[in-house]
Protein backbone atom coordinates (compact mmCIF):
# COMPACT_ATOMS: atom_id res chain seq x y z
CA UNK A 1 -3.14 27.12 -38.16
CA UNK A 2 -6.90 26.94 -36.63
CA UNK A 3 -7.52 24.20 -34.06
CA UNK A 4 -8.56 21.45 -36.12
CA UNK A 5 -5.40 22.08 -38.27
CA UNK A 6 -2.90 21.71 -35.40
CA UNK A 7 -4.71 18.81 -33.98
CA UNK A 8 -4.07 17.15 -37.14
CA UNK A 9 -0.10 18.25 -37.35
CA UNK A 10 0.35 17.05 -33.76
CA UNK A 11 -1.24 13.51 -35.13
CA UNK A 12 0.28 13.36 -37.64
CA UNK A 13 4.03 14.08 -35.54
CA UNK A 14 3.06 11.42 -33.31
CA UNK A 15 2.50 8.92 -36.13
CA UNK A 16 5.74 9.49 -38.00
CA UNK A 17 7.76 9.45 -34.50
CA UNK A 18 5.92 5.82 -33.84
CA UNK A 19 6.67 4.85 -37.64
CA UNK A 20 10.45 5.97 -36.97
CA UNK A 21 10.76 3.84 -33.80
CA UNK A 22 10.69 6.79 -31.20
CA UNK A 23 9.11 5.73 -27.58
CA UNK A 24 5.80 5.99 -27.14
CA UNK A 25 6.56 8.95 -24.69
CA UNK A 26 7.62 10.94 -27.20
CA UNK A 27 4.05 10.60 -29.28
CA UNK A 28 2.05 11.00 -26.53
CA UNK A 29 3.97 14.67 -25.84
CA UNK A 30 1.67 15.65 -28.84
CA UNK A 31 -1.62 13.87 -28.26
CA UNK A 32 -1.67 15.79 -25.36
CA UNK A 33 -1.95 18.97 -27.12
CA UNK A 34 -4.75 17.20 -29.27
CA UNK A 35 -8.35 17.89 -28.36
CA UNK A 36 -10.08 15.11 -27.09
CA UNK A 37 -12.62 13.37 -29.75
CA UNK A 38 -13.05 8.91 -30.23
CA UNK A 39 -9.51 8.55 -31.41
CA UNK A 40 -8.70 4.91 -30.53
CA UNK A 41 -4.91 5.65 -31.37
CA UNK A 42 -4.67 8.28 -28.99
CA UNK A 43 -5.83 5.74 -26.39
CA UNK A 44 -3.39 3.37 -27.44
CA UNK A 45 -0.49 5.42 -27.49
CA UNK A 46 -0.70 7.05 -24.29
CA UNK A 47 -1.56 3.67 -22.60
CA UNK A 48 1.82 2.72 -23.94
CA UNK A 49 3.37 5.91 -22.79
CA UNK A 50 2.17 5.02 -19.66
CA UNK A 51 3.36 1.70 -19.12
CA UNK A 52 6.70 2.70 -20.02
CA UNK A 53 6.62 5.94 -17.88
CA UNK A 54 5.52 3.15 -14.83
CA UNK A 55 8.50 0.63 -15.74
CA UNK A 56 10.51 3.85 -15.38
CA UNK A 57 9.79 4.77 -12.16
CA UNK A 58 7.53 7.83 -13.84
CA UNK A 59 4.35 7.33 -12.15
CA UNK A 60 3.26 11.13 -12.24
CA UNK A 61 3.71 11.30 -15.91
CA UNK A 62 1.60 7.81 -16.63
CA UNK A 63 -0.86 9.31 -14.63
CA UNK A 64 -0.59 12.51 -16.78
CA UNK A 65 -1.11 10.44 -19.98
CA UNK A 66 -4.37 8.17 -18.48
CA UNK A 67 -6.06 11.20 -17.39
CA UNK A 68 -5.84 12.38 -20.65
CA UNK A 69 -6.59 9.21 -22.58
CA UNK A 70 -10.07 9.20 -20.38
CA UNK A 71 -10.93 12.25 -22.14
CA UNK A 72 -11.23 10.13 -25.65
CA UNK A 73 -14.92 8.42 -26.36
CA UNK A 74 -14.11 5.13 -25.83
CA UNK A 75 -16.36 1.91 -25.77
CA UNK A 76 -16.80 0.39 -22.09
CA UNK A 77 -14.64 -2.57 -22.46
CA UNK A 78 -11.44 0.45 -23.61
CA UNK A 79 -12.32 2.45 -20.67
CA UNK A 80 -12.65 0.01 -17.76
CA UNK A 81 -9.00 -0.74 -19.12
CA UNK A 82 -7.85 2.82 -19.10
CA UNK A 83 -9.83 3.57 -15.37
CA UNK A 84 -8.21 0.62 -13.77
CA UNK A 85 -4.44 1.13 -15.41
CA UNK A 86 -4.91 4.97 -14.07
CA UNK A 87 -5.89 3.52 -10.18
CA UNK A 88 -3.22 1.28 -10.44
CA UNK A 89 -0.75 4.46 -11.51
CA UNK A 90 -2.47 6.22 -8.69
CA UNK A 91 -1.49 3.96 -6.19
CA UNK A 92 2.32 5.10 -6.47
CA UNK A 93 1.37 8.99 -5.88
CA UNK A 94 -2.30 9.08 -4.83
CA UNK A 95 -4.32 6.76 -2.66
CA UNK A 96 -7.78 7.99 -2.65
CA UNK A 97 -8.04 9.22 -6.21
CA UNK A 98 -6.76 5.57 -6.95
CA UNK A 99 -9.52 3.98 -4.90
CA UNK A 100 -11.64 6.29 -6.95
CA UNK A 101 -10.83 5.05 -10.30
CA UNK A 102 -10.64 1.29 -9.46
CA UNK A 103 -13.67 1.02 -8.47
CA UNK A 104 -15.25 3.34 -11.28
CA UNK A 105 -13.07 0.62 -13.75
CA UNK A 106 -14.37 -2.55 -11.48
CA UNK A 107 -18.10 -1.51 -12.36
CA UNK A 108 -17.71 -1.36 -16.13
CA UNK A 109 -15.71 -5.20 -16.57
CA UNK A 110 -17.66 -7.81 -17.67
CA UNK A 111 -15.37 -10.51 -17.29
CA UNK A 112 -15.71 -12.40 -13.96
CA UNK A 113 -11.50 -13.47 -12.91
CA UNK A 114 -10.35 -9.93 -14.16
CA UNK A 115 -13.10 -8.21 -11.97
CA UNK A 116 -11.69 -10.36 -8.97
CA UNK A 117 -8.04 -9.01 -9.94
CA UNK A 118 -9.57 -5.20 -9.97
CA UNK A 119 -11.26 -6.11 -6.58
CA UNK A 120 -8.06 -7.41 -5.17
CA UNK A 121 -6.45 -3.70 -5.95
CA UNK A 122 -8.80 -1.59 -4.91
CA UNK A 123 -9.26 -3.48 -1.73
CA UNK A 124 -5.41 -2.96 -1.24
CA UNK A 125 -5.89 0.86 -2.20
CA UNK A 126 -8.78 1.39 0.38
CA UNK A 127 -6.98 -0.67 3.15
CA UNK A 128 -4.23 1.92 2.50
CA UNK A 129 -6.18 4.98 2.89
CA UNK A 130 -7.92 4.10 5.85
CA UNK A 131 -10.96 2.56 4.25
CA UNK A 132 -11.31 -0.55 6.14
CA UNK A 133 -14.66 -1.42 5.82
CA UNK A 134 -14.93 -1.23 2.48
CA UNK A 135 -12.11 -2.84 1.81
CA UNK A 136 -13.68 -6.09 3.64
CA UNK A 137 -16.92 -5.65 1.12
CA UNK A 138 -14.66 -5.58 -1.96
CA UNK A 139 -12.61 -8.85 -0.83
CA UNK A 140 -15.84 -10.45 0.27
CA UNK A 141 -17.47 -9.72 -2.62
CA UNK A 142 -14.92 -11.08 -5.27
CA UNK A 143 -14.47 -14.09 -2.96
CA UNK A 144 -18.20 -15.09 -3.32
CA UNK A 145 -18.05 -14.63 -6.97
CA UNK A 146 -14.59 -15.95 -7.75
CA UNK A 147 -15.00 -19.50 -5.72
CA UNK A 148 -11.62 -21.34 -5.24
CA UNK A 149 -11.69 -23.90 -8.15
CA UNK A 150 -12.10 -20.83 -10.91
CA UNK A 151 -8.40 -19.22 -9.53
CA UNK A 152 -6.82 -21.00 -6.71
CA UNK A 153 -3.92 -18.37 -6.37
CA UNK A 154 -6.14 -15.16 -7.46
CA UNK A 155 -8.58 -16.71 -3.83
CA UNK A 156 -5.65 -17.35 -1.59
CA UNK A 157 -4.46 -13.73 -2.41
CA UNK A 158 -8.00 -12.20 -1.84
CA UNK A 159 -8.29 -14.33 1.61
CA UNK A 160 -5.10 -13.50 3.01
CA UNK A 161 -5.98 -9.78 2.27
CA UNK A 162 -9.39 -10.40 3.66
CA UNK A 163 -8.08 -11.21 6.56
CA UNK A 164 -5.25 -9.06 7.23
CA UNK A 165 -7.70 -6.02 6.78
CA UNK A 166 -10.19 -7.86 9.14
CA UNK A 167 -7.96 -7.79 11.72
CA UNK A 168 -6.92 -4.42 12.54
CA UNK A 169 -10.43 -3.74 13.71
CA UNK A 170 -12.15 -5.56 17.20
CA UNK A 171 -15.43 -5.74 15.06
CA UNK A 172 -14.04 -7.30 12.03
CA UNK A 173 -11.70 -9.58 13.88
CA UNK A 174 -14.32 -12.45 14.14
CA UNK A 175 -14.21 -12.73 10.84
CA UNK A 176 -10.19 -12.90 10.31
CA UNK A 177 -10.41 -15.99 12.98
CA UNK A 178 -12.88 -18.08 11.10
CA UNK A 179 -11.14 -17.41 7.63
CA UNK A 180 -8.10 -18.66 9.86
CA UNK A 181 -9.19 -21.45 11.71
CA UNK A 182 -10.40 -22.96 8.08
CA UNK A 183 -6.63 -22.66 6.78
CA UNK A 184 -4.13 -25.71 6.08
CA UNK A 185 -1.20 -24.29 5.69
CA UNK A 186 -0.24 -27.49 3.65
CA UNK A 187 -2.91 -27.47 1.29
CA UNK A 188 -1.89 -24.15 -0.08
CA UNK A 189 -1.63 -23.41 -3.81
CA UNK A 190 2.38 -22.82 -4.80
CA UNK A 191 1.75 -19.29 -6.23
CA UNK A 192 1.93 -16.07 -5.08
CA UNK A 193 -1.30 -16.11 -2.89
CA UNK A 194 0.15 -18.82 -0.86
CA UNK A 195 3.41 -16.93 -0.21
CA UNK A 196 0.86 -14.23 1.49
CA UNK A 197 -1.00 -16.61 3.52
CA UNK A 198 2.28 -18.04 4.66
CA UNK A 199 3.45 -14.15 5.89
CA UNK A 200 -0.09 -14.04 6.86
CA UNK A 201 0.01 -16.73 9.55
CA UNK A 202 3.36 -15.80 10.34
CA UNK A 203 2.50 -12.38 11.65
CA UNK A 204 -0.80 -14.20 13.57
CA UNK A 205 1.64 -16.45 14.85
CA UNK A 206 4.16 -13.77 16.63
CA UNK A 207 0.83 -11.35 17.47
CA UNK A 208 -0.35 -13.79 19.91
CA UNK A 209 3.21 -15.10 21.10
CA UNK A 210 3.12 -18.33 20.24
CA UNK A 211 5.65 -20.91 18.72
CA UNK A 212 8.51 -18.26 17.85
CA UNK A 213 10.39 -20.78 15.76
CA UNK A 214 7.28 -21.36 13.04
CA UNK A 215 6.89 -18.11 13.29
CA UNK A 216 10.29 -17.13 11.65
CA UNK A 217 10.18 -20.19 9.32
CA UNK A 218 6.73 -19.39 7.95
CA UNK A 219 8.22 -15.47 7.33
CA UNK A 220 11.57 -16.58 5.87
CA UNK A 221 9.60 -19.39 3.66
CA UNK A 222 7.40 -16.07 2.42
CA UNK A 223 10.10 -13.88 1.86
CA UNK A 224 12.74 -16.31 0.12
CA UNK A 225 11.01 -16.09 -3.44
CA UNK A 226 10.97 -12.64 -3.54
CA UNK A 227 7.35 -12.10 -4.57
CA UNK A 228 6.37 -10.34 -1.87
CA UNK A 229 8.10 -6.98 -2.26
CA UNK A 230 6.93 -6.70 -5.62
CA UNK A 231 2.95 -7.88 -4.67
CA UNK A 232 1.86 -4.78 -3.46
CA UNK A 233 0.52 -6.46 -0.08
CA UNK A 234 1.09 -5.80 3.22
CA UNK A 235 2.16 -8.93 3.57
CA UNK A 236 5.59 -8.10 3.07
CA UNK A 237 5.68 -6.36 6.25
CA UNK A 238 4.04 -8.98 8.37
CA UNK A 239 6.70 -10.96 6.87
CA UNK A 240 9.67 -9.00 7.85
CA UNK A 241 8.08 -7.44 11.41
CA UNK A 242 8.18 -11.03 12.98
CA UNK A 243 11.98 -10.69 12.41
CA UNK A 244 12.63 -7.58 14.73
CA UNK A 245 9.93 -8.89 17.01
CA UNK A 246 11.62 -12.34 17.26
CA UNK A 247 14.82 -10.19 17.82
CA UNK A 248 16.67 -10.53 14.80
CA UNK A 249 17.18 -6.62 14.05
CA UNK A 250 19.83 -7.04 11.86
CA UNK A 251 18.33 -9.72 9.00
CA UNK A 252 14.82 -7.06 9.32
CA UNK A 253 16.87 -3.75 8.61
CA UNK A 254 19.05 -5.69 5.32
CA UNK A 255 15.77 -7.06 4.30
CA UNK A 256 14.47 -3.54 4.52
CA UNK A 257 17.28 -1.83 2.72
CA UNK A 258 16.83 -3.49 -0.36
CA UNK A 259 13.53 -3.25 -0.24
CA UNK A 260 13.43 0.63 0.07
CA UNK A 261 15.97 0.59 -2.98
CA UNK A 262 13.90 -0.99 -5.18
CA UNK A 263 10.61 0.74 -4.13
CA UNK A 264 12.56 4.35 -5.01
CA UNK A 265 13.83 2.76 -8.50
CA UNK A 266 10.02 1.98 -8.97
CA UNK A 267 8.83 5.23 -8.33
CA UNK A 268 6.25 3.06 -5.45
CA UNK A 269 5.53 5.83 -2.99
CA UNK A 270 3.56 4.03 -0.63
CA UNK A 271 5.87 1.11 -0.24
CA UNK A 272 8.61 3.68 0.43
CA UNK A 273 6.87 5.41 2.67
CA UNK A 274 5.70 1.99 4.68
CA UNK A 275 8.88 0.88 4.19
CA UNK A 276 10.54 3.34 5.72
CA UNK A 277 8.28 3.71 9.10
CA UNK A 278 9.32 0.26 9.96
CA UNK A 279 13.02 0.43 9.23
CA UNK A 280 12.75 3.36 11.51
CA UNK A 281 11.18 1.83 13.93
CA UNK A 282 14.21 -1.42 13.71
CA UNK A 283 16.44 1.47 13.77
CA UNK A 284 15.42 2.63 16.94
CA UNK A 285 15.15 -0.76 18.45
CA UNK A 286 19.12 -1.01 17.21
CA UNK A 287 19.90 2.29 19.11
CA UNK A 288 20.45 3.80 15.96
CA UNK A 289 18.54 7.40 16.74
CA UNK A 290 19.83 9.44 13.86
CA UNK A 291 18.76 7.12 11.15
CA UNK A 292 15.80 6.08 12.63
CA UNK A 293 14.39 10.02 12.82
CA UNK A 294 15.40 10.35 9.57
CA UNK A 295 13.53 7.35 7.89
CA UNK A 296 10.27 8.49 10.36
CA UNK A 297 10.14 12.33 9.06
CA UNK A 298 10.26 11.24 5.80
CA UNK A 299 7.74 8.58 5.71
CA UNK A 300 5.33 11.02 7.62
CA UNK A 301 6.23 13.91 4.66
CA UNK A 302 5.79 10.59 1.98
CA UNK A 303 2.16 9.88 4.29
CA UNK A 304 1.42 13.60 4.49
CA UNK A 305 1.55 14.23 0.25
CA UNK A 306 -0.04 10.84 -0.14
CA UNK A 307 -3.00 10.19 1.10
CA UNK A 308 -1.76 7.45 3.18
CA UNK A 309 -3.59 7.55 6.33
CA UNK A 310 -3.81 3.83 7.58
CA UNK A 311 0.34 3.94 8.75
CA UNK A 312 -0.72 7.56 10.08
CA UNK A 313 -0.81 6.38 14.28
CA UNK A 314 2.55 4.27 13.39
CA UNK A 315 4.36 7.73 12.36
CA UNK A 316 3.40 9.57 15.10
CA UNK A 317 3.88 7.15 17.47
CA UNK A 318 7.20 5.70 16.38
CA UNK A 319 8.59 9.35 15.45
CA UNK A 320 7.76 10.06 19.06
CA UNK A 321 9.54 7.31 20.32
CA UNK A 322 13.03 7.71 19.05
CA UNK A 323 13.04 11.44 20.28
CA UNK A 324 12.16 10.13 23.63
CA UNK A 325 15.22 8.00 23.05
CA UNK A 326 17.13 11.04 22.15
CA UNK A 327 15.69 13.29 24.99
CA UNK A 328 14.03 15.49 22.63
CA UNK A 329 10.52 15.47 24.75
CA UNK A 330 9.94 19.02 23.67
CA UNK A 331 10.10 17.86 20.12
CA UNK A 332 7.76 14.22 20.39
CA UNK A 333 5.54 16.36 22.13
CA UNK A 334 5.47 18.63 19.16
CA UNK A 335 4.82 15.08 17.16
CA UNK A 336 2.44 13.83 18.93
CA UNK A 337 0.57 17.29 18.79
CA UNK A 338 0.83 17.08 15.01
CA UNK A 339 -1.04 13.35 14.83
CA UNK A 340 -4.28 15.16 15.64
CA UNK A 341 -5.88 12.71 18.05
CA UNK A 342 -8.23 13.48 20.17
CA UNK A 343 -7.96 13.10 23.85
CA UNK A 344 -10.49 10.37 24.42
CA UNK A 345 -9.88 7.34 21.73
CA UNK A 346 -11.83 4.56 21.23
CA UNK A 347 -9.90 1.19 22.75
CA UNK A 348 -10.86 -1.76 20.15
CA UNK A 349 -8.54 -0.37 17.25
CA UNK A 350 -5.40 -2.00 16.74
CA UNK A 351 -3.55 0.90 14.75
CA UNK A 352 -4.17 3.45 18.10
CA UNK A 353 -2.23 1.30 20.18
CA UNK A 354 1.18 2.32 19.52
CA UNK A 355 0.27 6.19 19.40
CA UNK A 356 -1.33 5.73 23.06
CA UNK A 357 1.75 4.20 24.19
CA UNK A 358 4.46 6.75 22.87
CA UNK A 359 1.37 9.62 24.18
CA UNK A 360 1.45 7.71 27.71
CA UNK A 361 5.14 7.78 28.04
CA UNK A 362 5.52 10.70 26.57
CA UNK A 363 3.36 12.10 29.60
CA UNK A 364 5.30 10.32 32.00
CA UNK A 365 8.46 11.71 30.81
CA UNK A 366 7.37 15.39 31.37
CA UNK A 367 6.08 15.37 34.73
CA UNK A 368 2.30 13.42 33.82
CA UNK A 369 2.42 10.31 35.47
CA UNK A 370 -0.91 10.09 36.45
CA UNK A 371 -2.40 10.81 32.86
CA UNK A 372 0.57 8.39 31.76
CA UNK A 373 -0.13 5.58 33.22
CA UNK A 374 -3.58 5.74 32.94
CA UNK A 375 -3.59 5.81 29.10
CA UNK A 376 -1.13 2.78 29.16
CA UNK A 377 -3.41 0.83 31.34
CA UNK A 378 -6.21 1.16 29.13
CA UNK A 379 -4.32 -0.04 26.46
CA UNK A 380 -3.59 -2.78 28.39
């Protein structure tokens, strides 16, 4: 057979296997031996392939089949579709490329709410890889052009992530205050993006030490629906951190275990990986070492493959930690050595703190007290 005969057998297969009631899956294993032309069916099929691959915890293989549904000539509207379903695919095995692709799909919608939905992704995805300030611009953005009457939920969800990325940086902080101080916490919308605020404000709440009680109501009144886990936001794990913090280690590391289960069944990389840095570092507030080393190499190997460089201080730092606990200063040493940081870091960056703690007492610990304790008093 020449090319343009096989192309048409391997349509053809895929056809009959759809007309037969085969998965989708199993028709898209021969479009993607078909050369790429303006075949709408191919797009259609391996978009379907995809979203079953996804439901099965197969986010490699949906990205395998978007890729190649890109290839086809599509019309704008088809391929904003097929860009953003590919980020979102991405954001299970590959942060920046899925940054990448929501944006390139943002730029070609033309409807106003579902632009604001893209925006709230891809402000997610940059947050995760370490993209802070643009992730600000995207919420921004879609805030100003959403406006809270159009999609009261869809604006409380782009808020609360407005502000959660705001503040993690001294400069952007401002910002993160005055959303704040504008909140009522009993005005909210019942929908998802109040649950968020409500983990939101929780974490604020235990961050500056104040009124321990609301905190842990406001986290537990997030959590109890279950939406969070699912969301995709970090506020899940402002949520759950004001439980360890408030000392209740035991209700954070169940929490946490389910969680991690049903992150793996999804195929959800990132979650996994963030998932397990901070039952690691319950773990080693419990005094259980062994498990808590275990969670922390893997979610640096998870971090490493990933593309997931926002949690990359937290690794280090609370990797470093529990071997400390153990004794093991030759090996947090080695850990702290394989973060990268330079010497001399810059003070106003919330995410540094913890690796200049575990880096000060790591210092102390092998005989460099002087260099110890000054990097913990400049952190303060």
């Amino acid at each position: 057979l020449d090319v343009v005969e096989r192309d048409a057998a391997h349509r053809l297969a895929a056809e009959l296997l759809l007309q037969a009631g085969a998965p989708a899956e199993s028709a898209a294993g021969h479009l993607l031996r078909v050369a790429p032309r303006a075949d709408s069916f191919v797009v259609s099929t391996l978009r379907q392939a995809s979203e079953r691959s996804l439901a099965q915890g197969a986010a490699e293989a949906a990205v395998g089949y978007l890729s190649r549904a890109l290839d086809e000539q599509t019309d704008p509207a088809v391929r904003a579709e097929v860009l953003v379903e590919l980020g979102l695919a991405e954001r299970r095995t590959n942060g920046p490329a899925a940054a990448d692709h929501l944006w390139a799909g943002l730029k070609l919608l033309p409807d106003r709410t579902r632009r604001c939905a893209v925006a709230l992704e891809l402000g997610r995805a940059l947050w995760f890889t370490d993209r802070i300030p643009d992730a600000l611009a995207v919420f921004q953005q879609a805030l100003d052009e959403l406006g809270r009457e159009r999609d009261p939920d869809l604006y409380e969800l782009l808020l609360a992530e407005l502000i959660s990325s705001a503040w993690w940086d001294a400069q952007a902080y401002p910002l993160a205050e005055a959303a704040i101080g504008e909140l009522d916490l009993d005005a909210l919308h019942e929908g998802l993006g109040g649950e968020i605020l409500l983990a939101t404000m929780a974490h604020y709440r235990y961050r500056l030490g104040q009124q321990r009680e609301l905190a842990i109501e406001l986290a537990r009144r997030a959590l109890a629906p279950g939406n969070l886990l699912a969301s995709g936001s970090i506020a899940f794990y402002y949520a759950v951190n004001v439980l360890p913090r408030s000392g209740l280690l035991d209700e954070a590391v169940s929490i946490l275990n389910q969680a991690v289960a049903q992150a793996r069944r999804r195929g959800d990389i990132f979650n996994v990986a963030f998932m397990l840095m901070w039952r690691g570092y319950c773990q080693t507030r419990r005094g259980d070492l062994r498990a808590a080393v275990a969670d922390l190499r893997e979610a640096i190997d998870l971090c490493v493959a990933h593309g997931m460089l926002v949690a990359w201080p937290y690794n280090i730092a609370f990797l470093a930690l529990a071997l400390l606990e153990q004794g093991e200063t030759d090996e947090a040493a080695r850990v702290i050595d394989q973060g990268d940081f330079p010497e001399q870091l810059p003070l106003g960056q919330v995410p540094l703190v913890w690796f200049r703690l575990s880096r000060g007492r790591l210092r102390i610990e092998t005989g460099s007290a002087e260099r110890g304790v000054e990097e913990l008093l400049q952190v303060g």
